[in-house]
N, C-alpha and C. Protein backbone atom coordinates (compact mmCIF):
# COMPACT_ATOMS: atom_id res chain seq x y z
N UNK A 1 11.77 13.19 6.14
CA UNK A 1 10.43 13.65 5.79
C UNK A 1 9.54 13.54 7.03
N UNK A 2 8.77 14.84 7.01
CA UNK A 2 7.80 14.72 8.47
C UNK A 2 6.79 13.84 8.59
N UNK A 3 6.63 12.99 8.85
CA UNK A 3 5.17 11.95 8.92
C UNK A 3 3.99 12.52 8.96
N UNK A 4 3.30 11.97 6.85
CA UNK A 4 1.96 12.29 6.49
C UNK A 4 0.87 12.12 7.54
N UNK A 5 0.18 12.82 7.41
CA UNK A 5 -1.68 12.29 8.24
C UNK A 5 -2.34 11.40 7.03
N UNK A 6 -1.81 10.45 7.17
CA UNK A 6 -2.68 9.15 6.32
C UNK A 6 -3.69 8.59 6.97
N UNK A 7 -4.59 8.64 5.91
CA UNK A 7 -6.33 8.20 6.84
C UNK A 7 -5.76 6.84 7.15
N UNK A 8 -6.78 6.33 7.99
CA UNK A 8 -6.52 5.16 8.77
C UNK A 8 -6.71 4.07 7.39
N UNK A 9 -7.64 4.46 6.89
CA UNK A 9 -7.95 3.32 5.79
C UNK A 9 -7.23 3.15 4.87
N UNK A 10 -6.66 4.35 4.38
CA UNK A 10 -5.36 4.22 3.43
C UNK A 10 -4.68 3.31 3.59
N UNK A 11 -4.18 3.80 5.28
CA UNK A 11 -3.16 2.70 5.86
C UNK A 11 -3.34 1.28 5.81
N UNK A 12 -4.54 0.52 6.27
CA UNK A 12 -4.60 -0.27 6.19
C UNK A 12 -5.01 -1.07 4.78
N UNK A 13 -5.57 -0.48 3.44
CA UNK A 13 -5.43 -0.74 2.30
C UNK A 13 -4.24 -0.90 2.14
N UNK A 14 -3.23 -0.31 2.38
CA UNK A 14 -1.71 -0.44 1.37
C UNK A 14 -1.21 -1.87 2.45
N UNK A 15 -1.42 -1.79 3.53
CA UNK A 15 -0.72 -3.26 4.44
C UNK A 15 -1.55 -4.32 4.11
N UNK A 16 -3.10 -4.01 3.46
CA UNK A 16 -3.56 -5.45 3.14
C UNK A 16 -3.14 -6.08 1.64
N UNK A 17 -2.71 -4.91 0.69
CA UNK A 17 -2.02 -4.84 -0.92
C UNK A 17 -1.08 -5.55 -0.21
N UNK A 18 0.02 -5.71 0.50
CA UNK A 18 1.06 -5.83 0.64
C UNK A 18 1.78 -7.52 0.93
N UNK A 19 0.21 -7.52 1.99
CA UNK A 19 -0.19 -8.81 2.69
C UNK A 19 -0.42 -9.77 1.27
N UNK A 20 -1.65 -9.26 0.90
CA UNK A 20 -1.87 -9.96 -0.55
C UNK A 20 -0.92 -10.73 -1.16
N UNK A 21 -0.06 -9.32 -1.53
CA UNK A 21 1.57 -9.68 -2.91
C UNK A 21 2.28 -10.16 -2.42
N UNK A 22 2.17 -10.70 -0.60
CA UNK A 22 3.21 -11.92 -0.42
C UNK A 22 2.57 -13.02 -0.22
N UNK A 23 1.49 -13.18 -0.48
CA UNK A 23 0.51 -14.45 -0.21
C UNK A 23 0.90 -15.16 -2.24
N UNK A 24 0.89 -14.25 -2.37
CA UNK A 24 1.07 -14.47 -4.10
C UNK A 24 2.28 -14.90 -4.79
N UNK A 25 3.24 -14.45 -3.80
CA UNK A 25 4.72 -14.46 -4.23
C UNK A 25 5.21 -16.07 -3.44
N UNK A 26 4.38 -16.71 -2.64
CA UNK A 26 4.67 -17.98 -1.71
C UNK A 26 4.99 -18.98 -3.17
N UNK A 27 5.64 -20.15 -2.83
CA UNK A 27 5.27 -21.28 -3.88
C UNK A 27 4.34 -21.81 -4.26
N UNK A 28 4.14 -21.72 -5.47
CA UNK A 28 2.26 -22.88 -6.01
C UNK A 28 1.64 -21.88 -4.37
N UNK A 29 0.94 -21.13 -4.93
CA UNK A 29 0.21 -19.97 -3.94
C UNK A 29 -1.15 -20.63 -4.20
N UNK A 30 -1.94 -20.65 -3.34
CA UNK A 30 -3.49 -21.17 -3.41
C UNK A 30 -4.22 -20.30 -4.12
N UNK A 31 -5.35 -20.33 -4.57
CA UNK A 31 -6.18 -19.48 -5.01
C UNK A 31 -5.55 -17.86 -5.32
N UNK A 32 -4.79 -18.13 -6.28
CA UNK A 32 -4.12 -17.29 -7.16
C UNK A 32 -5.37 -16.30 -8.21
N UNK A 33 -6.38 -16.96 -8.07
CA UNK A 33 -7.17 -15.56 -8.71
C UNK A 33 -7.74 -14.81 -7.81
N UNK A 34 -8.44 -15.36 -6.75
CA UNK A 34 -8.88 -14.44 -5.85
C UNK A 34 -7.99 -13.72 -5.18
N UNK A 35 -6.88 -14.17 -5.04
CA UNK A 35 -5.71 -13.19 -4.45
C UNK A 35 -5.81 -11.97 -5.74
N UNK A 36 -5.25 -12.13 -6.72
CA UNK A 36 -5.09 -11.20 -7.98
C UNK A 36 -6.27 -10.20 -7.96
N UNK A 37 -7.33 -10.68 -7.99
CA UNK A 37 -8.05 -10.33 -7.70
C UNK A 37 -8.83 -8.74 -6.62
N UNK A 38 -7.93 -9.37 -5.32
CA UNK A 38 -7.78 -8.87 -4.54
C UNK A 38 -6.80 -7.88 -4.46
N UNK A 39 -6.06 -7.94 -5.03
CA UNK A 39 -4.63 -7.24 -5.70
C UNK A 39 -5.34 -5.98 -6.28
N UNK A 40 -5.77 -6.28 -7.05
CA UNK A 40 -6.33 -5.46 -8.24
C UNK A 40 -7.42 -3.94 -7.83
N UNK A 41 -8.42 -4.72 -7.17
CA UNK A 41 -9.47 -3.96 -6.22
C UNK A 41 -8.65 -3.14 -5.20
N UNK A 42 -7.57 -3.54 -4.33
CA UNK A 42 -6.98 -2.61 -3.25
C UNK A 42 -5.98 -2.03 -4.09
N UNK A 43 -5.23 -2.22 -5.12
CA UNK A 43 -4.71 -1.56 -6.00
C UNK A 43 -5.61 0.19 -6.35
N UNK A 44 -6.54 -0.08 -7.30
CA UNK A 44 -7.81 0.87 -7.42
C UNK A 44 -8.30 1.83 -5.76
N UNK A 45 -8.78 1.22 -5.36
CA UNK A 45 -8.74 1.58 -3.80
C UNK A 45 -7.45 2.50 -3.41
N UNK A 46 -6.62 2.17 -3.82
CA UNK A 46 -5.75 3.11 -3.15
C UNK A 46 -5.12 4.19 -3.93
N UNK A 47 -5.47 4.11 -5.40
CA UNK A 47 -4.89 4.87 -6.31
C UNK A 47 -5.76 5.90 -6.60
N UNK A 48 -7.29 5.67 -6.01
CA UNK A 48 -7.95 6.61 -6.50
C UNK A 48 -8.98 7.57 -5.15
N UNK A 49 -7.75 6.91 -3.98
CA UNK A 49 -8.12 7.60 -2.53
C UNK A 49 -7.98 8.76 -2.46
N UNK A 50 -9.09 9.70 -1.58
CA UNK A 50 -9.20 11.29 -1.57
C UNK A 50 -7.94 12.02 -1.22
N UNK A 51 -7.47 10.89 -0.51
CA UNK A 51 -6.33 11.51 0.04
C UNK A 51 -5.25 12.42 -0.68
N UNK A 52 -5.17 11.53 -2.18
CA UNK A 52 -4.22 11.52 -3.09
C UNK A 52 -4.25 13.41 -3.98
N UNK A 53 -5.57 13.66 -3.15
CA UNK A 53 -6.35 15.27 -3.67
C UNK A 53 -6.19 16.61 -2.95
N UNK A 54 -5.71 16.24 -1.71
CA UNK A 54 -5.00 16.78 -0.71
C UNK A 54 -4.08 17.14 -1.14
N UNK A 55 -3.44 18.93 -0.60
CA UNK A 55 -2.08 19.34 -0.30
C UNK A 55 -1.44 18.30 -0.29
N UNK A 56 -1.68 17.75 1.01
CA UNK A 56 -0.32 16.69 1.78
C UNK A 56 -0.31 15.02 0.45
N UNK A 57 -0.94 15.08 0.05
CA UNK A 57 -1.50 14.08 -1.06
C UNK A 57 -0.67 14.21 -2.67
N UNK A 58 -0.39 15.33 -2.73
CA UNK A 58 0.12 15.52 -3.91
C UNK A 58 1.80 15.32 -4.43
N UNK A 59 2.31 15.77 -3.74
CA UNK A 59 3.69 14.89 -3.65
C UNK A 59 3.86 13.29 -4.16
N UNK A 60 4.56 13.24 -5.19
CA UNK A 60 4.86 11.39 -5.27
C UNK A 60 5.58 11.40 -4.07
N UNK A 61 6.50 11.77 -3.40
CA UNK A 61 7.03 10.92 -2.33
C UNK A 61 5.92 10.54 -1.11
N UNK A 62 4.75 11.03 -1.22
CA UNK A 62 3.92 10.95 -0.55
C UNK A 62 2.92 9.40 -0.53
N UNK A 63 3.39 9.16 -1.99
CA UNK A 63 3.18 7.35 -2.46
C UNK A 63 4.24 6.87 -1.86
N UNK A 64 5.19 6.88 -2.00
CA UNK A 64 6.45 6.47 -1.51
C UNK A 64 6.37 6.14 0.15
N UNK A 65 6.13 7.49 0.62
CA UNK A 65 6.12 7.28 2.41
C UNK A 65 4.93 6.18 2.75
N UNK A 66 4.11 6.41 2.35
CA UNK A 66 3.19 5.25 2.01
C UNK A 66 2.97 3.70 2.47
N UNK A 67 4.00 3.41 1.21
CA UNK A 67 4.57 1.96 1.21
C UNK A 67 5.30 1.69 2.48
N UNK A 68 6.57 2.88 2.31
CA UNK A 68 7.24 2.82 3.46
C UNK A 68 6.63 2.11 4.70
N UNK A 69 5.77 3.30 4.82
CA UNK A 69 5.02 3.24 6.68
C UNK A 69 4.10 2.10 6.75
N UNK A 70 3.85 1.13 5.67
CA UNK A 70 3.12 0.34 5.36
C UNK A 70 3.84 -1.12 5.49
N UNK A 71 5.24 -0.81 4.85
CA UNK A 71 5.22 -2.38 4.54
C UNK A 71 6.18 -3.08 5.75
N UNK A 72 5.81 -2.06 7.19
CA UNK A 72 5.56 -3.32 8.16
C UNK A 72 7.44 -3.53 8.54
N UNK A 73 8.21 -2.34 8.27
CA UNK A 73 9.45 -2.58 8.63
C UNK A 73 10.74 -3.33 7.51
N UNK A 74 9.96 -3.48 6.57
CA UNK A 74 10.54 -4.92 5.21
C UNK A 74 11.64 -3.48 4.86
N UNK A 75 11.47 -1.98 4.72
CA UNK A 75 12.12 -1.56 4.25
C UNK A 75 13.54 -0.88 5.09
N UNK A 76 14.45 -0.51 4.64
CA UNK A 76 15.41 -0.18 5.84
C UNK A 76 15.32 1.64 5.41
N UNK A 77 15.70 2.38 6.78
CA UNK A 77 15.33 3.55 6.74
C UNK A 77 17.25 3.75 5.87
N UNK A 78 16.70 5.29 4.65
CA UNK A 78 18.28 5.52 4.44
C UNK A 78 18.38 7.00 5.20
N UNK A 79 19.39 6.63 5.85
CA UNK A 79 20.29 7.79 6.43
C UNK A 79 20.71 7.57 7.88
């Protein structure tokens, strides 16, 4: 797949979601509501970004590449 033009902020919403859900996933995690919290709001934030209204936006794999390009290498490329 050719690499989306994802606004910058997108980008960095989905790597701070990401950041979050492993701050959350640690043992006995600290301040487990404000994380959730935080979860929740960049969740919204990103589900209801302009982007998503766009040509290039409309595609689900376009959620998908997303995460991908987001979560920082955690995923392995297939092919």
């Amino acid at each position: 797949m050719d690499r989306l033009p994802f606004p910058d902020d997108l980008i960095r919403a989905q790597q701070q979601w990401h950041d979050t859900y492993r701050a959350l996933t640690v043992p006995r995690p600290r301040r487990t509501a404000e994380l959730r919290r935080r979860l929740l709001l960049l969740s919204v934030r990103i589900y209801w970004h302009p982007f998503w209204s766009t040509p290039d936006g409309w595609s689900p794999a376009a959620r998908v590449e997303l995460r991908r390009l987001s979560a920082g290498g955690r995923w392995a490329d297939a092919a």
